[in-house]
Protein backbone atom coordinates (compact mmCIF):
# COMPACT_ATOMS: atom_id res chain seq x y z
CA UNK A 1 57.84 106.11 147.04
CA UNK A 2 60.05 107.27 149.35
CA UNK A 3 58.18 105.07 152.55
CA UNK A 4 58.11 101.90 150.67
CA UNK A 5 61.06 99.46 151.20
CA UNK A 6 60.12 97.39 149.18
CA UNK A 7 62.36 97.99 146.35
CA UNK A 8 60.32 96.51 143.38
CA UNK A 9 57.28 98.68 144.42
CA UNK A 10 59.15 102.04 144.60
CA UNK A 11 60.57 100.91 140.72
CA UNK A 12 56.92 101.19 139.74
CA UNK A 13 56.21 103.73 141.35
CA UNK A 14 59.37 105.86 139.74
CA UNK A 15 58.16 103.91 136.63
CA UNK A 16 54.69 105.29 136.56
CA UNK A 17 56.12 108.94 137.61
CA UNK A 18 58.08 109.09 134.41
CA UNK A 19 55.04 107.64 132.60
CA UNK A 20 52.60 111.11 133.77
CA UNK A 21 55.86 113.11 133.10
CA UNK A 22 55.78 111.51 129.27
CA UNK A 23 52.24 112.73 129.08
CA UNK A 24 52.69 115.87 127.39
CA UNK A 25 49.03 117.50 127.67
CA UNK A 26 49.00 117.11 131.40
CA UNK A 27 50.17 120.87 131.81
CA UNK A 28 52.89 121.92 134.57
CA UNK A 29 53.06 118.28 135.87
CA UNK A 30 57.33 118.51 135.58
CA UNK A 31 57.14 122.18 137.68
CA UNK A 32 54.80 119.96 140.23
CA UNK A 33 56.89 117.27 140.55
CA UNK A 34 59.85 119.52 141.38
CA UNK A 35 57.75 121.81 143.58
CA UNK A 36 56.85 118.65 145.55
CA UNK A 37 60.19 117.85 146.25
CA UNK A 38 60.37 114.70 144.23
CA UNK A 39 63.75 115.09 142.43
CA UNK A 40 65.78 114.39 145.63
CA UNK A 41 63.83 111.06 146.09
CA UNK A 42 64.42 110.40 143.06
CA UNK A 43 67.84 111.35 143.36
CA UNK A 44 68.61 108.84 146.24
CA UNK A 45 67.14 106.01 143.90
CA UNK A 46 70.76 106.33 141.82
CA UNK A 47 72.42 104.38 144.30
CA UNK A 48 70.20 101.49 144.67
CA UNK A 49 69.58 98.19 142.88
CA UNK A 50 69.92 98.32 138.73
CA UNK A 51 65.87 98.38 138.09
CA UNK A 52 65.49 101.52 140.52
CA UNK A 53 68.58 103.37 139.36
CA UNK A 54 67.14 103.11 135.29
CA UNK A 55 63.87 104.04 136.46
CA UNK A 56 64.83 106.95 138.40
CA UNK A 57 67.41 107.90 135.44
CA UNK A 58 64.26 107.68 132.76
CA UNK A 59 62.57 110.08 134.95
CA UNK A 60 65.13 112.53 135.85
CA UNK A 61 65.94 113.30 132.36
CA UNK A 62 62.27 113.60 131.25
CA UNK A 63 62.22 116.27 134.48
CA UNK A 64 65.85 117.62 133.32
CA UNK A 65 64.52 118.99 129.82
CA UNK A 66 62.67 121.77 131.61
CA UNK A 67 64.06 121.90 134.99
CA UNK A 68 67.36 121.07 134.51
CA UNK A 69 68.68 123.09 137.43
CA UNK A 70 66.40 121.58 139.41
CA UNK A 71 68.20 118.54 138.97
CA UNK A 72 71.62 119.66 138.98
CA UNK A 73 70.71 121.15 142.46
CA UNK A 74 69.73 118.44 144.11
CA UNK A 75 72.89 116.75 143.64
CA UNK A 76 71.96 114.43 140.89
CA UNK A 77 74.81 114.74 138.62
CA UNK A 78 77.66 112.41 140.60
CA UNK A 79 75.52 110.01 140.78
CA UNK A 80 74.12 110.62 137.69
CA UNK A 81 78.01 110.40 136.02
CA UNK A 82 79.11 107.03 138.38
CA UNK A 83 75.86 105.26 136.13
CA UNK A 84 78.26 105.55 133.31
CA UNK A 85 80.28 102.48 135.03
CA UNK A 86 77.44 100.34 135.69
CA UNK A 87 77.74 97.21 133.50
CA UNK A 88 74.05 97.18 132.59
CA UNK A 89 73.57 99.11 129.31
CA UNK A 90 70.01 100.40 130.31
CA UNK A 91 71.68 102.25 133.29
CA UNK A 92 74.97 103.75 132.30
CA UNK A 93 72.42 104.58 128.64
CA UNK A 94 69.51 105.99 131.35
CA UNK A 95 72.71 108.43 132.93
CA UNK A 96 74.29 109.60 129.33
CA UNK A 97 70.79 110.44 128.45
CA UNK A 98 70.16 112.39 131.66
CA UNK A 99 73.24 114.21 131.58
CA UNK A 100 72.33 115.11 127.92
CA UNK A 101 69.36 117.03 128.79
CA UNK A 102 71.21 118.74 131.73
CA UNK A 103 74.19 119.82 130.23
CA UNK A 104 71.76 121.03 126.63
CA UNK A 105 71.87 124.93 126.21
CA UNK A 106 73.58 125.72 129.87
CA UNK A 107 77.09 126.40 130.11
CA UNK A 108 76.51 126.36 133.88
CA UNK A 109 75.78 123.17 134.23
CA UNK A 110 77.11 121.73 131.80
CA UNK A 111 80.55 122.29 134.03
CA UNK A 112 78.70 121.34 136.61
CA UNK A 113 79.19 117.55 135.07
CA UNK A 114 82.49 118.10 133.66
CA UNK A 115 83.63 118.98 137.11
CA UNK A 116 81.69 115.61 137.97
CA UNK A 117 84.65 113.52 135.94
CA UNK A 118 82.20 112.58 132.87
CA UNK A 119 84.51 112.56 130.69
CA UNK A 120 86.54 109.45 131.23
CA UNK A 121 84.00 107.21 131.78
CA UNK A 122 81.88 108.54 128.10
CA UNK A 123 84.84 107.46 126.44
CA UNK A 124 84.99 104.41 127.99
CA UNK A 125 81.20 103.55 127.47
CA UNK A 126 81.78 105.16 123.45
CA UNK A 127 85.18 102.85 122.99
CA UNK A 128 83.26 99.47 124.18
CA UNK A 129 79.60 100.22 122.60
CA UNK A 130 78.17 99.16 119.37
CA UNK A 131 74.56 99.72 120.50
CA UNK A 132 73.69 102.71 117.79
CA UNK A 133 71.35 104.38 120.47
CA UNK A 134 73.63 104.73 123.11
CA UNK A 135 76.35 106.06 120.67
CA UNK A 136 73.93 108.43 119.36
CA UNK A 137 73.04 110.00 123.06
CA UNK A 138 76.67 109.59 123.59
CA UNK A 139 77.84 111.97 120.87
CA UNK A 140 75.00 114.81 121.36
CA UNK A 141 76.29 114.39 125.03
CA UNK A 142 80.19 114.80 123.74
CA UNK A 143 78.42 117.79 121.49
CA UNK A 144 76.89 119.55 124.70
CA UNK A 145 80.44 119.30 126.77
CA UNK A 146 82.60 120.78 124.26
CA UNK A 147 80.56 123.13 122.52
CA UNK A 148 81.78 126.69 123.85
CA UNK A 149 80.21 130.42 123.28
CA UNK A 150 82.53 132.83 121.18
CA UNK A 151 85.88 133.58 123.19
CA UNK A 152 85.05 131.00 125.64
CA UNK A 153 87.59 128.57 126.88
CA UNK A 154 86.80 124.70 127.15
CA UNK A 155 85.52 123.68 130.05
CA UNK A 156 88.56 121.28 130.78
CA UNK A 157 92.24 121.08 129.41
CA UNK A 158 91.74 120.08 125.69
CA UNK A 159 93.67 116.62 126.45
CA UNK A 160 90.94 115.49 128.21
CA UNK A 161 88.76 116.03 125.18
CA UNK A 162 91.37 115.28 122.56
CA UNK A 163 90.93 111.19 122.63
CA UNK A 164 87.12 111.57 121.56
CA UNK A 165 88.50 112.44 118.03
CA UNK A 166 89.49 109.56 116.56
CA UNK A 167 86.65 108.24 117.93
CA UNK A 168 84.50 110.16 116.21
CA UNK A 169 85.90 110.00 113.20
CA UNK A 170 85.90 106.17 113.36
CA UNK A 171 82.22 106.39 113.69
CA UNK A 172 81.71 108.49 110.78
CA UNK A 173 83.93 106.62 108.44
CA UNK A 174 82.16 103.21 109.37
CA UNK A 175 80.69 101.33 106.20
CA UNK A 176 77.28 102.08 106.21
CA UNK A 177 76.97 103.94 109.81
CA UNK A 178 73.35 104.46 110.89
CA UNK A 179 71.88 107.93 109.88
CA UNK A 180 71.45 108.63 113.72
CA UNK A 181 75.01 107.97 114.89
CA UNK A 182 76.45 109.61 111.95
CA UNK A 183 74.26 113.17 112.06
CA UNK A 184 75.46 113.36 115.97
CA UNK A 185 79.20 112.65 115.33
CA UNK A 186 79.49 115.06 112.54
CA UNK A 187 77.61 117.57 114.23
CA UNK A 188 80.26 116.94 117.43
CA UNK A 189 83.36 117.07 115.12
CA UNK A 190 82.49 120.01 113.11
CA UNK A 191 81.69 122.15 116.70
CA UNK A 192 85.56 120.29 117.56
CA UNK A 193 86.87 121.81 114.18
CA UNK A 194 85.26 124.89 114.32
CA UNK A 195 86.87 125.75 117.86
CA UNK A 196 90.55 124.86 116.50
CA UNK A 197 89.52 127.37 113.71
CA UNK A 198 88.91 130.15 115.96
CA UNK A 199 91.63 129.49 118.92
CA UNK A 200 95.03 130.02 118.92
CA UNK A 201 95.47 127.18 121.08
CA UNK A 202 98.96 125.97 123.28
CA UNK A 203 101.43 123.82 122.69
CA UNK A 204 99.84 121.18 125.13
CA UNK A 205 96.99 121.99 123.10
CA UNK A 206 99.03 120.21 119.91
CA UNK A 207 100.85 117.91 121.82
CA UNK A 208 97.69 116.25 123.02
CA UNK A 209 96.06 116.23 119.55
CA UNK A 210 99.40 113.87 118.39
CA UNK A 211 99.72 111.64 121.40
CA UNK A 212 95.94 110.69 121.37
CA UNK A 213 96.41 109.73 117.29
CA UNK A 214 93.81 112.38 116.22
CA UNK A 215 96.40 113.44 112.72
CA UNK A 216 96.57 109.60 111.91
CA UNK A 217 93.22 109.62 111.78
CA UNK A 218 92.32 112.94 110.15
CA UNK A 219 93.81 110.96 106.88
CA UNK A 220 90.72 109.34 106.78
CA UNK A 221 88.74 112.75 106.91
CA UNK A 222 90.98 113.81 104.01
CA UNK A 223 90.48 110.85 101.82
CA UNK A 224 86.19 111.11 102.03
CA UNK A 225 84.36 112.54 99.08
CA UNK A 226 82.05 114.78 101.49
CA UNK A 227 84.17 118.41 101.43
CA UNK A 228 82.45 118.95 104.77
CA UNK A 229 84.24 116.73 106.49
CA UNK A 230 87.90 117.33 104.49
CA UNK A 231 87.23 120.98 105.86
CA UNK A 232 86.68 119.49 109.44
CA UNK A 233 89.71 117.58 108.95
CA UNK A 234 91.92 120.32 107.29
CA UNK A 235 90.83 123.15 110.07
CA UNK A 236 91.80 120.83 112.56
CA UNK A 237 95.30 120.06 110.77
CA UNK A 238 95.89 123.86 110.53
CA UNK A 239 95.37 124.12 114.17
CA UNK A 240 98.10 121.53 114.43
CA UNK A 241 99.96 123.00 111.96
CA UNK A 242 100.43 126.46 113.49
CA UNK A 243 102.81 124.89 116.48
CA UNK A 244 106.16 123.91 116.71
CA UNK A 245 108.87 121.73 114.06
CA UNK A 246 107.30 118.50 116.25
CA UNK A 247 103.85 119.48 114.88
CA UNK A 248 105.11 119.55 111.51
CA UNK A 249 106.37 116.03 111.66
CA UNK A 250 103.64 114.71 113.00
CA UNK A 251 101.41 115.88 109.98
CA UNK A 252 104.17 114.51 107.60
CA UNK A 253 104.22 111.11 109.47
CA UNK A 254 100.66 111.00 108.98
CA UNK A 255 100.94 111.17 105.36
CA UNK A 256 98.84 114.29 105.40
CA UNK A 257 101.03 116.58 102.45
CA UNK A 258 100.55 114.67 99.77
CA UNK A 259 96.59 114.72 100.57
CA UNK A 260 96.93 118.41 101.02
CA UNK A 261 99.11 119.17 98.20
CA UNK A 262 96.75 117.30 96.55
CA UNK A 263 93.67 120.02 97.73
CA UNK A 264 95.82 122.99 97.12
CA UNK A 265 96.47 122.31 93.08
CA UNK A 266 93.12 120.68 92.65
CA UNK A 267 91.47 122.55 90.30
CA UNK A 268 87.63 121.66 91.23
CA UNK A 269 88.97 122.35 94.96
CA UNK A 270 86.91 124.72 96.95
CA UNK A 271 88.41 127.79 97.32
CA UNK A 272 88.18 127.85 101.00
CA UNK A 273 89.19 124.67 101.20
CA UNK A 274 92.41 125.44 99.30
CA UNK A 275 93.32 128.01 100.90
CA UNK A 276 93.49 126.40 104.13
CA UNK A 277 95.52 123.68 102.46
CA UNK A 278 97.63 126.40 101.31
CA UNK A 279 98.32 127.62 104.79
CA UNK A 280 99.07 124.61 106.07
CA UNK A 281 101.77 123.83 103.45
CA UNK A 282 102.98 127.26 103.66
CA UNK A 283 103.28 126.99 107.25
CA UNK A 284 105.64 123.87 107.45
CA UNK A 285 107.90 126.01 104.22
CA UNK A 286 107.95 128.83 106.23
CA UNK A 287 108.89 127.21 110.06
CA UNK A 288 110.00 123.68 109.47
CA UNK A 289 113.86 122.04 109.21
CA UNK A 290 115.29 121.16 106.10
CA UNK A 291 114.43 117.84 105.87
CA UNK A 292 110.77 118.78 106.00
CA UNK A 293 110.92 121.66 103.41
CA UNK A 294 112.47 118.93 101.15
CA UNK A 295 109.46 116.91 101.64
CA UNK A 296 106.73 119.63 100.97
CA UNK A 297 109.13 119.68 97.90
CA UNK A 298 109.04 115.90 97.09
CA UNK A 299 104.99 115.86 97.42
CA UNK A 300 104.59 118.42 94.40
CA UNK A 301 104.42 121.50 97.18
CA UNK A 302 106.07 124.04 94.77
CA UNK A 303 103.15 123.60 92.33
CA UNK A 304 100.49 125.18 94.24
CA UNK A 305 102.61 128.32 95.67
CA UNK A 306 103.56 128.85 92.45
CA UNK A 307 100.15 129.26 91.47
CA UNK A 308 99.40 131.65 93.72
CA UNK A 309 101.51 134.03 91.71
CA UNK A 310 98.86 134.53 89.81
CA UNK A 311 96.55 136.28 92.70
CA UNK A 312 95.74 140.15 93.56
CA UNK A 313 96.53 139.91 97.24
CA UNK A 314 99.48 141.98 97.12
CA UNK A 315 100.57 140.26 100.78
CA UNK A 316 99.37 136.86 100.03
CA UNK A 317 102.13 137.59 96.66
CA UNK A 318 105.11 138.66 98.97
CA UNK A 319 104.20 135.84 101.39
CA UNK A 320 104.38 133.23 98.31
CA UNK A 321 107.63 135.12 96.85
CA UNK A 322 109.22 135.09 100.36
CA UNK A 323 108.16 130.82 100.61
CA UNK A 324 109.91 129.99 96.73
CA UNK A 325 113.15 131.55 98.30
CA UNK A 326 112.91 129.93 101.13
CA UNK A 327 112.28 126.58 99.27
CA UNK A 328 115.62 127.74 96.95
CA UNK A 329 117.34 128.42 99.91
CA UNK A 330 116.65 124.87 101.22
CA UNK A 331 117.36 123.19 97.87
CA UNK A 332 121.24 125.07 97.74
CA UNK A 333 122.01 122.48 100.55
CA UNK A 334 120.45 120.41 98.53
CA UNK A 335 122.34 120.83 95.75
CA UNK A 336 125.22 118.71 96.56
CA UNK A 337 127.69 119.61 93.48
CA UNK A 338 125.34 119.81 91.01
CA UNK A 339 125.45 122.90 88.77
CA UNK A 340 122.07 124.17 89.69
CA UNK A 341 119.59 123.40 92.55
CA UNK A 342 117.18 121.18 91.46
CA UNK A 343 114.61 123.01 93.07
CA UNK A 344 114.94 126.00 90.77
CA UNK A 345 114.42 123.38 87.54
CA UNK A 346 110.92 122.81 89.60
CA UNK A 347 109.87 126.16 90.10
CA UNK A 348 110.49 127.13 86.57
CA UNK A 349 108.57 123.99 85.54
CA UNK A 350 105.50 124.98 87.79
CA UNK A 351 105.35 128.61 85.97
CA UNK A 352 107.36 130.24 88.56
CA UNK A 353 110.03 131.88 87.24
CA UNK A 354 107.94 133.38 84.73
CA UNK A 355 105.56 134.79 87.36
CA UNK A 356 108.06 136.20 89.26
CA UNK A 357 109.99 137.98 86.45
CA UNK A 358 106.34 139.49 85.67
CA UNK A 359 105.97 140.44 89.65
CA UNK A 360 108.88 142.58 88.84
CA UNK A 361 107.17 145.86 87.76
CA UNK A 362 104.06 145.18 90.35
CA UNK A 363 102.31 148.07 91.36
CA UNK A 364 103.20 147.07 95.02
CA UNK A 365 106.80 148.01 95.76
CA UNK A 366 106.78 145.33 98.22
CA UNK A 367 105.81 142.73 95.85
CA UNK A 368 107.88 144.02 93.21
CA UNK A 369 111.60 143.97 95.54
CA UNK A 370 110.41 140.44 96.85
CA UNK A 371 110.14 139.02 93.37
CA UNK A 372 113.49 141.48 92.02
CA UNK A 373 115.24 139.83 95.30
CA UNK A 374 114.33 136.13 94.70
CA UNK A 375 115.54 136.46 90.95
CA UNK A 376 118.81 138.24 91.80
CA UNK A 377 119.22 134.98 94.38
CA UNK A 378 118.15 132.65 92.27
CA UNK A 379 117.44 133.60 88.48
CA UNK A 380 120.05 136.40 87.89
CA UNK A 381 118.99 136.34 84.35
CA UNK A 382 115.77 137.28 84.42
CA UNK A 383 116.18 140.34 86.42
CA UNK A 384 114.36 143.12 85.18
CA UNK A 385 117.52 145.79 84.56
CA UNK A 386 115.36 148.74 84.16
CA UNK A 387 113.06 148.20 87.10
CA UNK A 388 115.94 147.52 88.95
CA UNK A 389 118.03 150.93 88.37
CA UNK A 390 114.73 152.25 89.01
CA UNK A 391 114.77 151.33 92.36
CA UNK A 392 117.92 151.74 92.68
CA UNK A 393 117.86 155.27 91.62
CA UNK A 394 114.53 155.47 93.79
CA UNK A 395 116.62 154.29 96.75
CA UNK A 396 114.22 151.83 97.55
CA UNK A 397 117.33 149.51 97.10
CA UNK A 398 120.98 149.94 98.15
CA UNK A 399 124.26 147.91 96.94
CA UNK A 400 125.61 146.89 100.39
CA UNK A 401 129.11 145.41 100.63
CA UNK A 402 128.07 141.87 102.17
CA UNK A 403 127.67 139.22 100.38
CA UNK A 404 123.65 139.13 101.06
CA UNK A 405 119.85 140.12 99.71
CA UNK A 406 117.87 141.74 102.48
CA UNK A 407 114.11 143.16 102.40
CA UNK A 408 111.93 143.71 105.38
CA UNK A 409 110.26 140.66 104.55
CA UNK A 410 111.43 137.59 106.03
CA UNK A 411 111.26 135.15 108.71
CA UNK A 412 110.69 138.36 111.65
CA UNK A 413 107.77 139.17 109.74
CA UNK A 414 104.48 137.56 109.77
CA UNK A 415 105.18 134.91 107.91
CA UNK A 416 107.81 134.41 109.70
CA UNK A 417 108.19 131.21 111.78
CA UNK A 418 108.91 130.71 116.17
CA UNK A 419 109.69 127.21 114.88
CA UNK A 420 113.68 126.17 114.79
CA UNK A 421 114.80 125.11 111.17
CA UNK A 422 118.06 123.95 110.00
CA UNK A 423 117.58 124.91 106.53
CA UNK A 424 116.44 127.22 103.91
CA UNK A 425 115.70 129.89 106.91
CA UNK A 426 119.30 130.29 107.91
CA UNK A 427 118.65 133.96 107.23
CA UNK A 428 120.83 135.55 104.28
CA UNK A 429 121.29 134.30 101.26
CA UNK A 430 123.63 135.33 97.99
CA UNK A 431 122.84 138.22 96.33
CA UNK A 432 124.49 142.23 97.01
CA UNK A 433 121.28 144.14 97.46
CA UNK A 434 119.16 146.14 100.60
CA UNK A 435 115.80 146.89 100.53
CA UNK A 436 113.17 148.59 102.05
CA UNK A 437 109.25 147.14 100.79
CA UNK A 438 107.36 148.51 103.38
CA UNK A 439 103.79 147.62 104.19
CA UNK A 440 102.19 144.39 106.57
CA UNK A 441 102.68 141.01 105.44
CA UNK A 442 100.33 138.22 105.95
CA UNK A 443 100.51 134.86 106.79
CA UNK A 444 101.79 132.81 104.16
């Protein structure tokens, strides 16, 4: 083989080399063949004509499921990666394939190839393609790049990854997708999903999620009947959704609240599933501007806090109570001359105002001065008088002379927001009590 210069008899003779290495009873052959000192022959044939260069790719990857480092050390993977550009499907499909048995179960090499510059041309080859095959080796490829151990970073800057996304999820909401492309994507997006849900993840991070159109097309995700992918597509939203006032309006330009509001009140939700939804909401009440608290308001937002009055998580209670008077807050500019916000007609609509007034004489002090503080603000009349010159008494709340309701709960807490707002998290509001509830708060 590597003598002949004949070109069309060293194809053959790569050809019937990855024919033996097929034959699975012929025992240690691939250790042989490596031993030998065939892979850098084979190797060299990557730059020559189209027939040698699929021949030698067949046979690499047979050689790279067992002696993948074999490979990777004799310099196979630039080569292996330029294949990606070559116009001929069997080549750039002999190199994805390859690089798929190189990169499978080693973290090692699998940078190895990212380092190589796969990435770009992948996406190129997975944008232009309709073959099903070579999408199907293309997405467990995609699967082995970005699939990280516990704590481990990505192996590039997440914008390089981030365009694969909608990409995926076009493949997986195709009409009538082929088994084998779909299993592979939705394997790929739920390892993509499953990292957002355990990083915390940069601002770049976000910013690169928007600009690629990844929340457009998480909508789709949303809208399918499979809760498996809705999860997928609501972890990844939440990742989004923990960044800045810009992150906020990108979910709401993607017409992603109503679909979540939607999840969040549904009663044959998942629970998990709703209480991601629920975060997500809560997270655009509790750090976005005015305009975007109006419009978790406007998609039926208020419904689903409200019922989480209803719960036994005595932080997940304050967080909710803290949210409504942040929503009141907002709906006082709101209000423009009218005799009461309209907001307050919703919450007492949804149940709230009942729940809160009940929250009043809550085992949990901090629960109970969160809901006595909202009512004072907001529902004077249905402030619990007793309970109140309990506390009072208990000096667990002071009369102050400014014109303001304070607790230690609020937006410096943890369910308190880094985002800027220019509404309904001004900080004070009306009211002439000081409080002290004590205790952790979680994230709303």
């Amino acid at each position: 083989m590597a003598s002949a210069s004949d070109p069309q008899v060293r194809t053959e003779a790569v050809r019937q080399l990855a024919g033996l290495l097929f034959i699975e009873h012929i025992e240690g052959i691939g250790q042989k063949t490596v031993d030998i000192g065939v892979v850098p022959l084979l190797v060299e044939q990557l730059s020559e004509c189209e027939d040698l260069q699929a021949a030698a790719g067949q046979a690499l990857s047979v050689l790279a499921i067992q002696n993948g480092d074999a490979v990777v050390n004799a310099g196979a993977v630039p080569p292996l990666v330029q294949l990606l550009s070559s116009p001929d499907d069997d080549v750039h499909g002999r190199g994805i394939a390859t690089l798929c048995n190189v990169t499978a179960g080693s973290a090692a090499r699998r940078d190895v190839v990212v380092a190589a510059g796969i990435l770009e041309p992948l996406l190129k080859v997975m944008r232009e393609s309709s073959n099903a095959a070579m999408l199907t080796v293309s997405a467990h490829l995609l699967r082995n790049l970005w699939i990280v151990s516990e704590n481990a970073p990505l192996p590039a800057p997440l914008a390089e990854f981030a365009p694969f996304l909608p990409l995926l999820i076009n493949l997986i909401a195709a009409p009538q997708q082929d088994e084998c492309v779909l299993e592979p994507a939705r394997v790929a997006l739920a390892d993509f999903a499953g990292w957002c849900a355990e990083k915390d993840g940069t601002v770049a991070d976000r910013d690169a999620l928007v600009e690629c159109g990844a929340v457009t097309s998480i909508k789709t995700l949303l809208e399918m009947a499979d809760d498996d992918f809705t999860v997928m597509g609501c972890l990844i939203v939440q990742f989004i959704g923990e960044g800045s006032t810009a992150h906020f309006q990108a979910i709401i330009d993607a017409d992603l609240v109503p679909l979540l509001v939607d999840l969040a009140a549904g009663e044959e939700t998942d629970p998990d599933l709703k209480e991601i939804a629920v975060k997500i909401i809560g997270n655009i009440v509790r750090g976005g501007l005015q305009r975007q608290v109006e419009h978790v308001v406007e998609c039926g937002g208020i419904q689903p806090l409200c019922y989480l009055l209803d719960g036994e998580n005595d932080n997940r209670l304050t967080a909710m109570l803290w949210l409504l008077d942040k929503i009141l807050r907002a709906g006082r500019q709101k209000q423009e001359g009218l005799p009461d916000t309209p907001y307050c007609t919703l919450i007492e609509q949804a149940g709230g105002v009942d729940k809160m007034a009940a929250l009043q004489t809550h085992n949990d002090m901090g629960v109970a001065l969160q809901a006595i503080v909202c009512l004072i603000s907001h529902f004077p009349t249905r402030v619990d008088a007793q309970r109140l010159e309990a506390l009072m008494q208990a000096g667990v709340i002071q009369v102050v002379q400014a014109d303001e309701v304070e607790t230690n709960v609020g937006e410096d807490d943890d369910i308190g927001s880094d985002g800027d707002s220019d509404g309904g998290g001004e900080g004070k509001g009306v009211g002439q009590l000081e409080g002290d509830s004590g205790g952790e708060r979680a994230e709303g």
